[in-house]
Protein backbone atom coordinates (compact mmCIF):
# COMPACT_ATOMS: atom_id res chain seq x y z
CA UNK A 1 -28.24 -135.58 77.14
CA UNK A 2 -27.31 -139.44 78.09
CA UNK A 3 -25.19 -139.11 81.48
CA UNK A 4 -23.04 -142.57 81.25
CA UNK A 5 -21.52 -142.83 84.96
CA UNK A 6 -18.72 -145.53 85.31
CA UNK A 7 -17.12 -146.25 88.89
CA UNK A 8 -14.21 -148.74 88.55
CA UNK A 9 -14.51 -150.38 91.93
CA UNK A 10 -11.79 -153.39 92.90
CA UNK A 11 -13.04 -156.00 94.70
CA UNK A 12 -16.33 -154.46 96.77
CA UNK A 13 -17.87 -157.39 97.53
CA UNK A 14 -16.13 -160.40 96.05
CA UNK A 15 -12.46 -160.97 95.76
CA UNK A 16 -9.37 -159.75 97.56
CA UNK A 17 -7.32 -157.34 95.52
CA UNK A 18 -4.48 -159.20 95.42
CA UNK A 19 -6.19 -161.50 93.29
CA UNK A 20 -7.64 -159.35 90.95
CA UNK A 21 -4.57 -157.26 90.34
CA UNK A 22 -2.56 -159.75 88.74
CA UNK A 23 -1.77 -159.18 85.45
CA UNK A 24 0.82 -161.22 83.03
CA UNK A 25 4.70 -158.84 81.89
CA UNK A 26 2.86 -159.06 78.12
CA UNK A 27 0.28 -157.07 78.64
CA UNK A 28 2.02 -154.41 81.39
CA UNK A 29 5.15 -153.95 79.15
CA UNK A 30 6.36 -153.28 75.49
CA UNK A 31 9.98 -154.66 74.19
CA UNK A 32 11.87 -151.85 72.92
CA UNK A 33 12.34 -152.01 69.59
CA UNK A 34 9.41 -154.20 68.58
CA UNK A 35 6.53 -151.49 67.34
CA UNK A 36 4.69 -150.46 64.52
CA UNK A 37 5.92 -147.51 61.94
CA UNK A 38 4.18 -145.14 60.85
CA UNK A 39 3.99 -144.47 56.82
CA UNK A 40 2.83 -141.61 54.88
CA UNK A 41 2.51 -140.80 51.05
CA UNK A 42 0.98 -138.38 48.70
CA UNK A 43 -1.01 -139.95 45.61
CA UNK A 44 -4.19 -139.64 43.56
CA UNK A 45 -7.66 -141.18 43.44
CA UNK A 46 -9.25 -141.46 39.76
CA UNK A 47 -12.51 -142.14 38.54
CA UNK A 48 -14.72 -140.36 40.71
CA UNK A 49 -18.13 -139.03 39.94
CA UNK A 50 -17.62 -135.66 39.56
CA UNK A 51 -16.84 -135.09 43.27
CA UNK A 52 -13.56 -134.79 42.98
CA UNK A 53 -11.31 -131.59 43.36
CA UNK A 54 -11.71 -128.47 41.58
CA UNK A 55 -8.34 -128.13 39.92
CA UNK A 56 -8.38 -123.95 39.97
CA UNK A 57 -8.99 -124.48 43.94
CA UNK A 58 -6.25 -127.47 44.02
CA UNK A 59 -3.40 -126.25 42.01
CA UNK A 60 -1.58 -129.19 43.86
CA UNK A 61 -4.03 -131.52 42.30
CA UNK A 62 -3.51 -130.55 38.82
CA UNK A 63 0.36 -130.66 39.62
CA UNK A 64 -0.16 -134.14 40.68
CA UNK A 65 -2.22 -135.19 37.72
CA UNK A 66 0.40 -133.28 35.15
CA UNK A 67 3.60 -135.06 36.80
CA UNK A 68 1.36 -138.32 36.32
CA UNK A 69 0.78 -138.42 32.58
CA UNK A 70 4.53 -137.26 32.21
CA UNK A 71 5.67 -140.62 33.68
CA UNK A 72 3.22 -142.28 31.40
CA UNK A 73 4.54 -140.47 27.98
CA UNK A 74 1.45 -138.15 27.68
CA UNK A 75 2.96 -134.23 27.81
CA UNK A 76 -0.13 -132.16 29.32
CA UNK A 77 2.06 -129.12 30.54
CA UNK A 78 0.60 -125.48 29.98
CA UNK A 79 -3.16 -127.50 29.27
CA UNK A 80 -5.85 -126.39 30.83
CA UNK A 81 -7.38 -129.36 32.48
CA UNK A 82 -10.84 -129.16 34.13
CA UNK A 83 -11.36 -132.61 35.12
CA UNK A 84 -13.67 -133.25 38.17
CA UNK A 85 -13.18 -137.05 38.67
CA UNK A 86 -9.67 -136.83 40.13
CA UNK A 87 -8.66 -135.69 44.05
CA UNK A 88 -5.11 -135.63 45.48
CA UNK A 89 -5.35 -137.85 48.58
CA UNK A 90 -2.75 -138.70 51.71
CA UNK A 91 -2.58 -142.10 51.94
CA UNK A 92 -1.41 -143.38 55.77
CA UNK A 93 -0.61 -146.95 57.04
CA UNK A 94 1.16 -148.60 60.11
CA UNK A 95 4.11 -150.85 59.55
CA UNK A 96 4.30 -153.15 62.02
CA UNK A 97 7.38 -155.08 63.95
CA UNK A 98 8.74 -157.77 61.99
CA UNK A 99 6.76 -157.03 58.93
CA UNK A 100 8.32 -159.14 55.90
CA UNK A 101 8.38 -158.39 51.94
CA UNK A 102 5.55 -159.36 50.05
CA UNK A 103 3.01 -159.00 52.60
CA UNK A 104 -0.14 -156.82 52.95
CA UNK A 105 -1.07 -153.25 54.51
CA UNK A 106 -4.47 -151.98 55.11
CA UNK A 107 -4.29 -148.31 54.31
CA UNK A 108 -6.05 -145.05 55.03
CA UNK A 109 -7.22 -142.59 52.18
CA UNK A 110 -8.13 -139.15 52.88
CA UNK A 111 -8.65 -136.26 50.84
CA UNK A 112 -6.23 -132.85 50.39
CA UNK A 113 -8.17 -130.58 48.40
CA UNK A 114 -12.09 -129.82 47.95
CA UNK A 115 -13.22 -133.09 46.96
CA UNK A 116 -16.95 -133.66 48.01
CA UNK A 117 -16.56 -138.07 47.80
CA UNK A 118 -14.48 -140.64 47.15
CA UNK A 119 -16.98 -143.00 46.64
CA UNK A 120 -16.01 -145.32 43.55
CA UNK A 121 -12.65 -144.12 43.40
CA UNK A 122 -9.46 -146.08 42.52
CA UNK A 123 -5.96 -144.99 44.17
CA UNK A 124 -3.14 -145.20 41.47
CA UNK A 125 -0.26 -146.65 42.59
CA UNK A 126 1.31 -144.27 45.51
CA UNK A 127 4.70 -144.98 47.44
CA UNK A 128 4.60 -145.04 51.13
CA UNK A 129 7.73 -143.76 53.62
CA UNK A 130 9.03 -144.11 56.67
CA UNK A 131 10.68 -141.19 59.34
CA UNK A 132 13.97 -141.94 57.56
CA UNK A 133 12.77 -140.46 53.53
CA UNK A 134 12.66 -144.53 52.25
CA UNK A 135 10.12 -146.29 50.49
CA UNK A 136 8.83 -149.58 52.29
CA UNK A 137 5.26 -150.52 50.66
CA UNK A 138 3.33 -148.90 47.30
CA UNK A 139 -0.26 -148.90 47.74
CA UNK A 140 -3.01 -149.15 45.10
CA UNK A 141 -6.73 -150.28 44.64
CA UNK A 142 -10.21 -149.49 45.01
CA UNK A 143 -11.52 -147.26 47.87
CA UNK A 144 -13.90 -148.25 50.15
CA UNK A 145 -15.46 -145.77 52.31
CA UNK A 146 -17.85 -145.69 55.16
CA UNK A 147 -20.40 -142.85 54.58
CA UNK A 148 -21.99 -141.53 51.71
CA UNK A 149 -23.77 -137.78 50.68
CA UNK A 150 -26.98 -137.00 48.64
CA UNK A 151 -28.34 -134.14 47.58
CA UNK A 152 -31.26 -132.49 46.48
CA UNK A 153 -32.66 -128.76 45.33
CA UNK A 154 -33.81 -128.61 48.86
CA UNK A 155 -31.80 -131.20 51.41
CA UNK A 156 -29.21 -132.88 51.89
CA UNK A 157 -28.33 -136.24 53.49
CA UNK A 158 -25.17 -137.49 54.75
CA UNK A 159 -24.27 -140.13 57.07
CA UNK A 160 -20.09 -140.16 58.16
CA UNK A 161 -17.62 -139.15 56.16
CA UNK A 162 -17.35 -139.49 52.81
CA UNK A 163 -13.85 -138.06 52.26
CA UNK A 164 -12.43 -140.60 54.00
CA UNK A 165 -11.67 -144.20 53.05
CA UNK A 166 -9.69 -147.34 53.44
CA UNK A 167 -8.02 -149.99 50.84
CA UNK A 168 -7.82 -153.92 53.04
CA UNK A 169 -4.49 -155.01 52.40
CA UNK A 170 -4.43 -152.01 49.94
CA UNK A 171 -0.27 -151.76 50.04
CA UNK A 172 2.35 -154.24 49.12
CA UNK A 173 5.26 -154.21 51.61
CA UNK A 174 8.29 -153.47 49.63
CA UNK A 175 11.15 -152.81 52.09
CA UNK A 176 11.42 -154.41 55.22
CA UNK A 177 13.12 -153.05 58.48
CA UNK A 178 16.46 -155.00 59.86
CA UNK A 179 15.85 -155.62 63.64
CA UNK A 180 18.18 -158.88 64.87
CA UNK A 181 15.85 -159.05 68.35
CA UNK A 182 17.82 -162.51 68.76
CA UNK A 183 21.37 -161.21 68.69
CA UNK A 184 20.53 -158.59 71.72
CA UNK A 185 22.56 -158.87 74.85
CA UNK A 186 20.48 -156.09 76.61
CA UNK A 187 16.61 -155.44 76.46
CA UNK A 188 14.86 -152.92 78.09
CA UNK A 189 10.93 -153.42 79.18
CA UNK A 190 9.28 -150.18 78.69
CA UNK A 191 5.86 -149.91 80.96
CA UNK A 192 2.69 -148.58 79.42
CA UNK A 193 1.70 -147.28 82.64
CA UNK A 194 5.10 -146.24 84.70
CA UNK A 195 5.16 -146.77 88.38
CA UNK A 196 7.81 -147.88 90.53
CA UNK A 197 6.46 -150.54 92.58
CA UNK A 198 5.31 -152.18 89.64
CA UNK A 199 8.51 -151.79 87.90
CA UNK A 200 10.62 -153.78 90.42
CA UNK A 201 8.08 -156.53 91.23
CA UNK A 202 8.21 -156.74 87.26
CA UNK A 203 12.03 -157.35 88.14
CA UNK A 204 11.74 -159.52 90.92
CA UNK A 205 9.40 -162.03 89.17
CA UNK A 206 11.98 -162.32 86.42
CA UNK A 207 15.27 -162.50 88.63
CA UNK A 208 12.94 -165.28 90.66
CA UNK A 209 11.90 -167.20 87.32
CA UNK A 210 15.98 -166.91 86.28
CA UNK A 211 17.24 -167.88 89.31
CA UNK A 212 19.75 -164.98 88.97
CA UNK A 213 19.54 -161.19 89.21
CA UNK A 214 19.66 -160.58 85.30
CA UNK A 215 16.52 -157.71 85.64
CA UNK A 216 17.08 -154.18 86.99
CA UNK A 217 14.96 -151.52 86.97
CA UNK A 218 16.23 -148.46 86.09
CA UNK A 219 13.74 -146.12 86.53
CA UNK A 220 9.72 -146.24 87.25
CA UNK A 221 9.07 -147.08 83.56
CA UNK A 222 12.07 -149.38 82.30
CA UNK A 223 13.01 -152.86 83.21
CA UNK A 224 16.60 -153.64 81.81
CA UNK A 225 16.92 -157.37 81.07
CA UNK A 226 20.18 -158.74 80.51
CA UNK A 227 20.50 -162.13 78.71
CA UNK A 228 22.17 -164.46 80.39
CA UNK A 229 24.60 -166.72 78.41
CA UNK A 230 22.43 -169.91 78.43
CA UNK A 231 19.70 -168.01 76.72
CA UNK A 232 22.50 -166.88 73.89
CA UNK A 233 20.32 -166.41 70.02
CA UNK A 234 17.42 -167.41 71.95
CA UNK A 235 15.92 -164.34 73.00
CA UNK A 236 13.06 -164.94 71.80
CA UNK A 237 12.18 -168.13 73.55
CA UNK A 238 13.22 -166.38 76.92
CA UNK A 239 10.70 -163.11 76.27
CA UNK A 240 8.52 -165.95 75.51
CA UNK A 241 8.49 -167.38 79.10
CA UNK A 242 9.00 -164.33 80.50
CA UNK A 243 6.24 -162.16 79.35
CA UNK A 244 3.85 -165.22 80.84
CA UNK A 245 5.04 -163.97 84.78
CA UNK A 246 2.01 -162.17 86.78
CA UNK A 247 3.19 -159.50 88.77
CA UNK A 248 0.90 -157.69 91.07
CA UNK A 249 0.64 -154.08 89.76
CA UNK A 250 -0.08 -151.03 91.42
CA UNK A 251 -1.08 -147.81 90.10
CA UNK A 252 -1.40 -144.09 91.96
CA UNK A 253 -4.84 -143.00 93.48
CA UNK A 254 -6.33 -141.43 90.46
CA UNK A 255 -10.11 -140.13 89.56
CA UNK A 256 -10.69 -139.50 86.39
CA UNK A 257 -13.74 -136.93 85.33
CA UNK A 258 -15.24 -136.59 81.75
CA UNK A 259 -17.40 -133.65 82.34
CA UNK A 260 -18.65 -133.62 78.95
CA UNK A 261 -20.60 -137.10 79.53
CA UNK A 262 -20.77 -137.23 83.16
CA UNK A 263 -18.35 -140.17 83.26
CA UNK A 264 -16.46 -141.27 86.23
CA UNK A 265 -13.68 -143.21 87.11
CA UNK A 266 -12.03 -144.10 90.29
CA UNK A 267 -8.88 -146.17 91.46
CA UNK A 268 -9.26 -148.68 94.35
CA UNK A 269 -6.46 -146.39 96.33
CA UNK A 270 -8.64 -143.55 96.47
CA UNK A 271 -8.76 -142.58 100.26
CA UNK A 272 -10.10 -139.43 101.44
CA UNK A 273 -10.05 -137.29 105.65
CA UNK A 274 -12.58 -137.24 107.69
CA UNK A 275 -14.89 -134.85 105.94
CA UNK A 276 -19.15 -134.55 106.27
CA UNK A 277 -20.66 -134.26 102.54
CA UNK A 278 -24.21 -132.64 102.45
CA UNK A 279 -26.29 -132.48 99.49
CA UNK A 280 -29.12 -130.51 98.36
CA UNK A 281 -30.92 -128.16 96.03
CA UNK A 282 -33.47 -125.71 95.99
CA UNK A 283 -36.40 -126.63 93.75
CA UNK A 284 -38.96 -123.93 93.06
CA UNK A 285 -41.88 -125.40 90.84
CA UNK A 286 -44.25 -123.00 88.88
CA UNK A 287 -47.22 -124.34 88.33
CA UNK A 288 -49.98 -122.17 85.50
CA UNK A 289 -53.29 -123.50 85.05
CA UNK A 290 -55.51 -121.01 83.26
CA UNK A 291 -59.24 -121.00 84.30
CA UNK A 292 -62.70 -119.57 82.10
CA UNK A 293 -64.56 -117.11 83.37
CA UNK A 294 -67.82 -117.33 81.98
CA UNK A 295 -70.35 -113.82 82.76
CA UNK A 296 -73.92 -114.88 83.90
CA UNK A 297 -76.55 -114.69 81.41
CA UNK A 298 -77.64 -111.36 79.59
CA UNK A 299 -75.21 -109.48 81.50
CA UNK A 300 -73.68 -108.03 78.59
CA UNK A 301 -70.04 -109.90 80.03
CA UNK A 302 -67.39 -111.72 77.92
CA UNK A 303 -66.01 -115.03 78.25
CA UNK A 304 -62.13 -114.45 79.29
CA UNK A 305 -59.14 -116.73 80.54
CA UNK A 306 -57.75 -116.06 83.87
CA UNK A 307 -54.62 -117.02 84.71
CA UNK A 308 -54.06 -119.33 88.18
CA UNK A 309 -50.09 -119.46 89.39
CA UNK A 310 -49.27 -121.68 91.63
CA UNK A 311 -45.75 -122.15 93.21
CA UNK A 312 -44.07 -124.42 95.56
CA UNK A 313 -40.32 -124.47 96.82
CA UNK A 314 -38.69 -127.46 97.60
CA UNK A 315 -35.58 -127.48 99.96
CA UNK A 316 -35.11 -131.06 99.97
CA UNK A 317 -35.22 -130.74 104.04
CA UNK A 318 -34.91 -134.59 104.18
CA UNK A 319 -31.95 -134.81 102.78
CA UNK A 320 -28.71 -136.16 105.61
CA UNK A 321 -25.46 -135.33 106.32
CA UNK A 322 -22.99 -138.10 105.67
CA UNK A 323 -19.61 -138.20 107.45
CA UNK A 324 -16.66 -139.72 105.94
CA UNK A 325 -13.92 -140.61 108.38
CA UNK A 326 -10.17 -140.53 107.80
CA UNK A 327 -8.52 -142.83 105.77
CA UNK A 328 -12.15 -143.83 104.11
CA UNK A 329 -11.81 -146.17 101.26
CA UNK A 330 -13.46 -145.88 97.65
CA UNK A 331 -16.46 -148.17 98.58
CA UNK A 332 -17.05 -146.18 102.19
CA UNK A 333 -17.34 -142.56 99.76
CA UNK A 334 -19.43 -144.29 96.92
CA UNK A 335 -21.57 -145.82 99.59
CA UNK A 336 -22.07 -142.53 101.24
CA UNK A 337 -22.60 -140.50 97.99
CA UNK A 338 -25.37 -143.19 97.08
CA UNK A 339 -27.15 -142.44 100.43
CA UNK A 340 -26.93 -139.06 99.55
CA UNK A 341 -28.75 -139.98 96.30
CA UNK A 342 -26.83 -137.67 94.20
CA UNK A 343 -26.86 -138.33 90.30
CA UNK A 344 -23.31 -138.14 88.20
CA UNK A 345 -23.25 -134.26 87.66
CA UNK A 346 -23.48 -133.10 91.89
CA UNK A 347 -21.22 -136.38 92.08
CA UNK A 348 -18.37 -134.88 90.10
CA UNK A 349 -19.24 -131.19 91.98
CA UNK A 350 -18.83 -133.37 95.33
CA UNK A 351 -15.20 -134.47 94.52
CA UNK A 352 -13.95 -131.00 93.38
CA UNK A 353 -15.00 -129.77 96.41
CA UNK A 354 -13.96 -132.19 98.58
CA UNK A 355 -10.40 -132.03 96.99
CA UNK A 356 -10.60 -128.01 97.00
CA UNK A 357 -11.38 -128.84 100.79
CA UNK A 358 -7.68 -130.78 100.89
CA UNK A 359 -9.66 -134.31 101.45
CA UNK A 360 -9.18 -136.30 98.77
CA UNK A 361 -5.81 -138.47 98.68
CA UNK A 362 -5.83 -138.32 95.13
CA UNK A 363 -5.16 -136.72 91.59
CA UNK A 364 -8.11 -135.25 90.11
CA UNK A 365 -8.15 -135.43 86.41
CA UNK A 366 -10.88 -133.57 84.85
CA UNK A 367 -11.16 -133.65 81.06
């Protein structure tokens, strides 16, 4: 199993922190109000090669296809279709801020009943809609799809998933959604990662830029901006300057454990007590080498394989004792686990003890 270890480390060796910490209000913060939507419809995806749904498993399907040829003049109520080149499909997409009519979506197709493939398939013409029950893009066209299943009388070969596709620019955005960002007196910055010392530095470096005290914050994750009057319809020229501010950020001492792959991840404000880490295993090594015994000639003996055991225990007896001393930062506890030589997995067994031991100055997130 591949053991991926990643150790975050700010500024070891090289640069201050200060310097490396700096990071612009556009990529720290979000505008409220400007994000993607998310869309959702129910259609059908024609012309497969019969892999599509079995219509006795996928009454839904048939439903589908019946309502279908109704809208097109052709009545197939109370027939008993058995077509397998049709599959009822949910067909997602993401809206985003500002999006106008007449342009593009890339959508997501994905199957609803026991369709094997959608390979070759063409999605008829399906509406998408919003949170609110409306209609704001109808997508159609050919899907594409990124894996693909064959099969023998005695295998079978697959490689992703087949039931899944995507249409580029696949929807036609037919609705757009009324946001006046220029007519706002009052916009609040929302921050991806909340912290309070971050939030009113955030604040500062805008009052500062201003000249005036027209940013609050109002909590660890908001920044409330208030326009001033000179900046009056032209909001967007003042987020515009304003999202180009650096602001030193600061974030809670955090490591982060993915026991699955070994992974590791630790914040630069990770301190730890004065606590002595020792580690070690015991190895025990069994070695078998079978041996011949040949009997001597004319003895009336038979050739036979003995078995020779040998084993040795290892109690790694060279290994040391590091001690950590209070208030140790993250480069004195990776240094000392590296003298220890441990690998990734007795590294993440280290920091659960030494936090079980009340050590560690820091959240422990194991996933």
């Amino acid at each position: 199993m591949r053991i991926i270890t990643a150790l975050l480390l700010f500024g070891l060796t090289c640069c201050p922190f200060y310097a490396q910490a700096m990071s612009r209000i556009k990529d720290i913060v979000s505008v409220e109000g400007v994000r993607d939507n998310l869309l959702v419809g129910y259609g059908l995806v024609v012309g497969l090669n019969g892999t599509g749904d079995n219509l006795t498993n996928a009454p839904f399907t048939q439903r589908g296809l019946t309502d279908f040829l109704s809208r097109l003049g052709v009545n197939a109520s109370g027939i008993n279709l058995k077509t397998k080149n049709i599959a009822a499909v949910t067909v997602t997409a993401s809206l985003p801020a500002f999006s106008r009519s007449g342009s593009t979506l890339d959508i997501t197709v994905s199957t609803l009943g026991d369709s094997k493939s959608l390979l070759g398939g063409t999605l008829l013409a399906t509406p998408l809609i919003g949170a609110d029950g409306e209609v704001y893009a109808v997508g159609q066209g050919s899907v594409t799809i990124g894996g693909f299943q064959a099969a023998g009388k005695g295998t079978t070969i697959s490689k992703g998933v087949s039931t899944n596709g995507y249409i580029a620019n696949g929807a036609i955005i037919e609705k757009e959604i009324e946001f006046s960002l220029d007519s706002m007196k009052k916009i609040k910055l929302a921050l991806r990662n909340p912290d309070m010392t971050t939030a009113l530095r955030i604040a500062a470096a805008i009052n500062g830029y201003a000249g005036a005290k027209i940013a609050v914050s109002t909590d660890p994750g908001t920044v409330e901006l208030t326009v001033p009057l000179s900046q009056k319809n032209n909001v967007v020229g003042l987020l515009s300057d304003i999202e180009k501010l650096s602001v030193e950020t600061d974030q809670p001492a955090r490591i982060v454990i993915d026991e699955a792959s070994g992974t590791i991840v630790m914040g630069e404000n990770v301190r730890i007590d004065t606590v002595a880490i020792a580690q070690g295993n015991l190895t025990v090594t069994i070695k078998e080498t079978p041996k011949v015994s040949q009997p001597a000639p004319l003895s009336g003996g038979k050739t036979v394989v003995v078995p020779d055991t040998s084993i040795t225990v290892d109690e790694e007896k060279g290994n040391r004792m590091v001690e950590m001393e209070r208030g140790a930062t993250l480069r004195d506890l990776v240094d000392g686990l590296n003298a220890l030589g441990v690998g990734p997995r007795d590294m993440i067994t280290i920091l659960q003890t030494i936090k079980a031991a009340g050590a560690l100055q820091a959240d422990l997130i194991i996933k």
